[in-house]
Protein backbone atom coordinates (compact mmCIF):
# COMPACT_ATOMS: atom_id res chain seq x y z
CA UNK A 1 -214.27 -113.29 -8.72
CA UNK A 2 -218.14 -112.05 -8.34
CA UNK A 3 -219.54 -113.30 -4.80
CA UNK A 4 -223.28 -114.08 -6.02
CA UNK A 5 -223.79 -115.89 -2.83
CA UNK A 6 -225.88 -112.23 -1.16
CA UNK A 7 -229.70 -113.75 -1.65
CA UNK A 8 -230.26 -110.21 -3.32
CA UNK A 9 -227.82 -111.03 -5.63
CA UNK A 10 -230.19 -113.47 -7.36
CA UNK A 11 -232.56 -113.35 -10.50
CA UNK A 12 -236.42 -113.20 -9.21
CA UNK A 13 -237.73 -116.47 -8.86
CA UNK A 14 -239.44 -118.41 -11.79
CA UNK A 15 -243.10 -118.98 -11.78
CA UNK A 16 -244.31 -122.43 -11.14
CA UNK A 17 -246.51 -124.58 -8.69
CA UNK A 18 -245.06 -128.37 -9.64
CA UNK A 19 -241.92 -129.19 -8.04
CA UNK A 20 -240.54 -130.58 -11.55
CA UNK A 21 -241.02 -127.15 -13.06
CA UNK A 22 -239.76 -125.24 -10.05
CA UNK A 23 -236.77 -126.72 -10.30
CA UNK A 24 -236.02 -126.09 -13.81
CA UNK A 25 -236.90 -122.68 -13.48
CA UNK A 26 -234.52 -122.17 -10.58
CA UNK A 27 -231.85 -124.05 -12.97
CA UNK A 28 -233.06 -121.83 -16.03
CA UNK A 29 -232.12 -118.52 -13.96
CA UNK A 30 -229.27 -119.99 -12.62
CA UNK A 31 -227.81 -121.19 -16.00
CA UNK A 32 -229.09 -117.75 -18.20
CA UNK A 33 -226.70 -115.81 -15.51
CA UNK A 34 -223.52 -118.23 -16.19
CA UNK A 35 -224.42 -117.72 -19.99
CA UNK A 36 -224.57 -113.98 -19.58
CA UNK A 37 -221.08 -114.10 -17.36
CA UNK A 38 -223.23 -112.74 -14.21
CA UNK A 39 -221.69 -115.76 -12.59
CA UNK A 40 -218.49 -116.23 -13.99
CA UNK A 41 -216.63 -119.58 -14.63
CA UNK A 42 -214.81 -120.14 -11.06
CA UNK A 43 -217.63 -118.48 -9.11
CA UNK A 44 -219.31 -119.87 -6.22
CA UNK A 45 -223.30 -119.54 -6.11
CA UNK A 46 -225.58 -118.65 -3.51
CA UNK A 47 -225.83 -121.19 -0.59
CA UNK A 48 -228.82 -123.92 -0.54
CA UNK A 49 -229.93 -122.35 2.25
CA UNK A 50 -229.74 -118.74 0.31
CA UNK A 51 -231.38 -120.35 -2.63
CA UNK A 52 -234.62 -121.38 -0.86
CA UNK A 53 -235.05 -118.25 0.72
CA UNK A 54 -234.24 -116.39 -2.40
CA UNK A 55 -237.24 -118.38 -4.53
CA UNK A 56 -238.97 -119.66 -1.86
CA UNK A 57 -238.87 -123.11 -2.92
CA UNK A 58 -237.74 -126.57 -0.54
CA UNK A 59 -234.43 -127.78 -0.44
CA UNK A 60 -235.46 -130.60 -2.64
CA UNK A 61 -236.39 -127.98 -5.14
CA UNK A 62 -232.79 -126.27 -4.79
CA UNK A 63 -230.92 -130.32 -4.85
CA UNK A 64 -232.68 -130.95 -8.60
CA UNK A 65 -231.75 -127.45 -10.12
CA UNK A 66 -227.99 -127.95 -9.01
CA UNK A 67 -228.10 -131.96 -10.17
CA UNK A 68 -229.66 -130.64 -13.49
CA UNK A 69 -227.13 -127.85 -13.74
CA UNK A 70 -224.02 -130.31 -13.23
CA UNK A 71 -225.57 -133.03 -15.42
CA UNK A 72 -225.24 -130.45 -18.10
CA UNK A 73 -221.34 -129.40 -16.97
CA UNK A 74 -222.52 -125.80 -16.14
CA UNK A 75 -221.24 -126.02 -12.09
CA UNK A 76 -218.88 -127.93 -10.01
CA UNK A 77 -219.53 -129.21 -6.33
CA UNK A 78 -216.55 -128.95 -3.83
CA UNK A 79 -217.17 -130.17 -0.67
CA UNK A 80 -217.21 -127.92 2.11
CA UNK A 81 -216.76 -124.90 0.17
CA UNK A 82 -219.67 -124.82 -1.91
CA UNK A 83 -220.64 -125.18 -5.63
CA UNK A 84 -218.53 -123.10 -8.51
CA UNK A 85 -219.57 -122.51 -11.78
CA UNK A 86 -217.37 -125.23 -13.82
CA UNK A 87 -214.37 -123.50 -14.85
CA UNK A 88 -214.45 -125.22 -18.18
CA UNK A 89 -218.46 -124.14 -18.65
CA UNK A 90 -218.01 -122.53 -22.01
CA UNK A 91 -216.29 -126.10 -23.19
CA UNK A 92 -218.62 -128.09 -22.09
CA UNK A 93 -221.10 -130.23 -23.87
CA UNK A 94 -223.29 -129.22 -26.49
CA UNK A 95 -226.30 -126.96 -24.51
CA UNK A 96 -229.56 -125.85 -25.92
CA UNK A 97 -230.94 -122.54 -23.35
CA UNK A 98 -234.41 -122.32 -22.44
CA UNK A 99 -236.84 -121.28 -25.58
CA UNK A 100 -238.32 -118.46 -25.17
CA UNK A 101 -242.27 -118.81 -27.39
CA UNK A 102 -241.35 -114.90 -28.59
CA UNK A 103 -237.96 -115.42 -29.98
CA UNK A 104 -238.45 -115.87 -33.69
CA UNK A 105 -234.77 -116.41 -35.28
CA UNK A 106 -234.14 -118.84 -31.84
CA UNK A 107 -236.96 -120.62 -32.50
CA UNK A 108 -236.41 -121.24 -36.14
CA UNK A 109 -232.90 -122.51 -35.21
CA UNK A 110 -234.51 -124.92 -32.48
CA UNK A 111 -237.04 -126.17 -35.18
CA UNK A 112 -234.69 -127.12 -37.29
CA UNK A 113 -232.75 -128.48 -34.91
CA UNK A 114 -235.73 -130.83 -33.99
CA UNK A 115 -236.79 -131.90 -37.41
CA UNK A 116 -233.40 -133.53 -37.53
CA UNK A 117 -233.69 -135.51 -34.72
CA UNK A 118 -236.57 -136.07 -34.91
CA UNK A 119 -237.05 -137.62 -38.43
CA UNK A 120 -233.50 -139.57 -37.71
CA UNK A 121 -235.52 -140.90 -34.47
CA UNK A 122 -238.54 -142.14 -36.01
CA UNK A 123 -236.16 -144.18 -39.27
CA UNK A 124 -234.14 -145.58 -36.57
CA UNK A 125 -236.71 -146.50 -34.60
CA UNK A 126 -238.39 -148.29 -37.47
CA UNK A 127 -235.20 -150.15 -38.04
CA UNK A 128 -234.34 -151.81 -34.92
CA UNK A 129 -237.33 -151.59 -32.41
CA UNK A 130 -238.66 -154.63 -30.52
CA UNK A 131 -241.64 -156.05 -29.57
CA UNK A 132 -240.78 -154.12 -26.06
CA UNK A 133 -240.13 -150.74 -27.40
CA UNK A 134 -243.88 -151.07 -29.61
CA UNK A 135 -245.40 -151.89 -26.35
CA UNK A 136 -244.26 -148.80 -24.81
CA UNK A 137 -244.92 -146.52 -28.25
CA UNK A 138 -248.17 -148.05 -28.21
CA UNK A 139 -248.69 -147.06 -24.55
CA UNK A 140 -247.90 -143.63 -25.13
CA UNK A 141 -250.09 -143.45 -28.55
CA UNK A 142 -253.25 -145.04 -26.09
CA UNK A 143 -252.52 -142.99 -24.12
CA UNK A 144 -252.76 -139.88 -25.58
CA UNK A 145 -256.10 -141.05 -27.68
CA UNK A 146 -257.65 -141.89 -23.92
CA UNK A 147 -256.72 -138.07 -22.59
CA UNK A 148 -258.33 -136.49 -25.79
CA UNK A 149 -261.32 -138.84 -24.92
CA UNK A 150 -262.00 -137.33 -21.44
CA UNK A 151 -261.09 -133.45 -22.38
CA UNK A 152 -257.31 -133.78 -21.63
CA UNK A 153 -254.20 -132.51 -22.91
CA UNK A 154 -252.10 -135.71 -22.19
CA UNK A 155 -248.67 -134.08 -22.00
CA UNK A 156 -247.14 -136.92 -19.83
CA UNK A 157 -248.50 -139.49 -22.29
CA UNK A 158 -247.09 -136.95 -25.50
CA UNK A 159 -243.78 -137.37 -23.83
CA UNK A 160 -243.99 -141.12 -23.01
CA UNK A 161 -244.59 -141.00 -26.90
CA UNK A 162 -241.90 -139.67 -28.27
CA UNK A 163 -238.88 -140.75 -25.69
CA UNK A 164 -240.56 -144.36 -26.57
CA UNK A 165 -239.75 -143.44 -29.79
CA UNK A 166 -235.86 -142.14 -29.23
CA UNK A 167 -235.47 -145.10 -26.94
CA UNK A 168 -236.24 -147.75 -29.44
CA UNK A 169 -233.23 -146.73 -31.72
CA UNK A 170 -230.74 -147.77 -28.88
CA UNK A 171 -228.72 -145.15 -28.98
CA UNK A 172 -227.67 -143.34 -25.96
CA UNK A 173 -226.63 -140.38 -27.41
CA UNK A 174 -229.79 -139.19 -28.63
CA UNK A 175 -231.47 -140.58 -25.82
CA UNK A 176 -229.26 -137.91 -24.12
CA UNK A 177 -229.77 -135.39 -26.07
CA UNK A 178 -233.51 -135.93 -26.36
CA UNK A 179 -234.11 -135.99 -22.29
CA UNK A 180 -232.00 -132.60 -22.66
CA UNK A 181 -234.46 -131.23 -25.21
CA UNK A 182 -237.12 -131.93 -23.22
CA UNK A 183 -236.15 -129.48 -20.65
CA UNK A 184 -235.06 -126.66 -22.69
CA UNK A 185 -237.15 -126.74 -25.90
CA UNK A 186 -240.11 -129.45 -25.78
CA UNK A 187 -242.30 -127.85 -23.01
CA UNK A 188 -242.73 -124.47 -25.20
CA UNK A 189 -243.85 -126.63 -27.58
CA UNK A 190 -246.62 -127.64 -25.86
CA UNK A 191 -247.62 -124.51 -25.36
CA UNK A 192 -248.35 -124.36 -28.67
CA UNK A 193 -250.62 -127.58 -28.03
CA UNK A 194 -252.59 -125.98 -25.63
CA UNK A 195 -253.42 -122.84 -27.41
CA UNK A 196 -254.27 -125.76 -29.86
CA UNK A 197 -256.41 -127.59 -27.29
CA UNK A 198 -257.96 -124.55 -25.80
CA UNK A 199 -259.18 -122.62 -28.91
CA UNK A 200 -259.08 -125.46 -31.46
CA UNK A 201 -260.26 -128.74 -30.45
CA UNK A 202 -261.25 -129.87 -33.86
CA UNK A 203 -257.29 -130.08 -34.73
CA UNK A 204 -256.61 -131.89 -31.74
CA UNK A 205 -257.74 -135.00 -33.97
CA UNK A 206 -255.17 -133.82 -36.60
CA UNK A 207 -252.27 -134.20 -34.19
CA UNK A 208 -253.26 -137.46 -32.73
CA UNK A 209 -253.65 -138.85 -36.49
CA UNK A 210 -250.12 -137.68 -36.94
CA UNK A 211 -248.73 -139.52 -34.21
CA UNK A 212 -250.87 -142.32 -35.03
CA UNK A 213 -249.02 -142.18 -38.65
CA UNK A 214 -245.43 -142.41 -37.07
CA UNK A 215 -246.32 -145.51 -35.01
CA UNK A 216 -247.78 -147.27 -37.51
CA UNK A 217 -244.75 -146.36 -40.21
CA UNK A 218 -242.20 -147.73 -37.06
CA UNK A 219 -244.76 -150.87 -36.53
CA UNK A 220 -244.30 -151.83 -39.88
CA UNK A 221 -240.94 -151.35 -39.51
CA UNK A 222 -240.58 -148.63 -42.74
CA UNK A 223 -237.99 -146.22 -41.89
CA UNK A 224 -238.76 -143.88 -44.44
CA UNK A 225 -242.18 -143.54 -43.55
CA UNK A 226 -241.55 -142.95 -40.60
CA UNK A 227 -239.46 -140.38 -40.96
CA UNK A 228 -241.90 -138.65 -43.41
CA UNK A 229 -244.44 -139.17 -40.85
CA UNK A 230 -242.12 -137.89 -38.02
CA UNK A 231 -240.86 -134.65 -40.22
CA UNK A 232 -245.07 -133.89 -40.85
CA UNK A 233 -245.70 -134.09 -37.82
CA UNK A 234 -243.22 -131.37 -36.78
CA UNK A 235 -243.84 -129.02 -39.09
CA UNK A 236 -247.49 -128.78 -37.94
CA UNK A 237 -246.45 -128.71 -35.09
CA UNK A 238 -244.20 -125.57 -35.92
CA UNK A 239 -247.19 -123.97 -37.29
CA UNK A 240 -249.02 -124.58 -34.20
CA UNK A 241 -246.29 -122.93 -32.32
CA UNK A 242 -246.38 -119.87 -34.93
CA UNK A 243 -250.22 -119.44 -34.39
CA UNK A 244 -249.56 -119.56 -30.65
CA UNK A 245 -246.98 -116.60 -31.26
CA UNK A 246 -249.25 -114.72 -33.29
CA UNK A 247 -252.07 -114.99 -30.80
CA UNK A 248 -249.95 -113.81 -27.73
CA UNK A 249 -249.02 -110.92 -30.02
């Protein structure tokens, strides 16, 4: 078996200041090297200890990447010996890898991907929220509309949103799978919303009217206009994301 556990054995540390993102870019490098066999299934990975030296992030930093990287079956904990990459890694659950803003066939894959969920969400959602779950929607929707208000991008609120959303259909599979997303896929998203923010304020409106369409669909309790509204509003957003390639280009 490879010994990865040399600290110079190690991808170079992920850029990041939060402690949120710091630990999913220590995960993200950590998972990319199981994918690409670097760290083969039955391996044992560098040592906390190694880890923080290696990206010179806390030991709280190191604790979330490994608890993110067994929630998703990718390594094993044995106690007093370390943790292994899960022998059964490449049967695990579904996984979706970090989205890269650059990778065009990836992305179109993800995007589709989303508009499935997405759209199955919002007519669920429609069809058995409560009074509860429209609070919270609503919350998120305020939210959002207060950020844009004072010149901000309201990402937390965006997210607060849309798991709303996913949370009023009761289902705890795609409550799963949408918490999963949001690691992997929904943050290069929002890229593309602030290249929107940044260079296009005006559209900034158009978004919030979207999302303003989908609660109002789910308040009235219309599934499938709701998930006409919901399927919109990802698509612009895809083209958001496109013209945030194009720029970088």
């Amino acid at each position: 078996m490879t010994d990865l556990s040399r600290p110079d054995a190690a991808p170079e540390p992920p850029p990041g200041a939060a402690r949120g993102s710091l630990s999913a870019g220590v995960a993200d490098a950590l998972a990319e090297q199981i994918r690409q066999g670097v760290l083969a299934p039955g391996d044992r990975l560098p040592t906390e200890k190694q880890l923080t030296e290696r990206y010179a992030v806390s030991r709280a930093v190191v604790r979330e990447a490994m608890a993110r990287l067994k929630s998703e079956g990718m390594v094993v904990s044995q106690q007093g010996s370390g943790v292994f990459v899960d022998p059964n890694v490449h049967k695990n659950a579904f996984r979706v890898s970090a989205l890269k803003p650059d990778d065009s066939k990836e992305l179109e894959h993800i995007l589709e991907l989303m508009l499935s969920i997405e759209v199955t969400a919002a007519r669920y959602a429609a069809e058995r929220r409560s009074e509860a779950d429209l609070k919270k929607i609503r919350q998120g929707l305020v939210g959002m509309e207060y950020a844009l208000l004072n010149d901000q991008l309201g990402d937390e609120e965006d997210y607060q949103f849309h798991q709303a959303i996913v949370q009023a259909t009761h289902n705890p599979y795609l409550v799963a799978l949408s918490e999963h997303l949001e690691a992997s896929v929904r943050r290069v998203i929002r890229s593309a919303r602030h290249n929107t923010a940044r260079r296009y304020a005006e559209r900034m409106a158009a978004v919030q009217s979207e999302h303003q369409a989908i609660f109002q669909a789910i308040e009235a309790g219309d599934p499938e206009a709701a998930g006409r509204a919901a399927e919109q509003h990802l698509r612009n957003a895809a083209d958001r994301l496109r013209l945030f390639r194009a720029e970088r280009r």
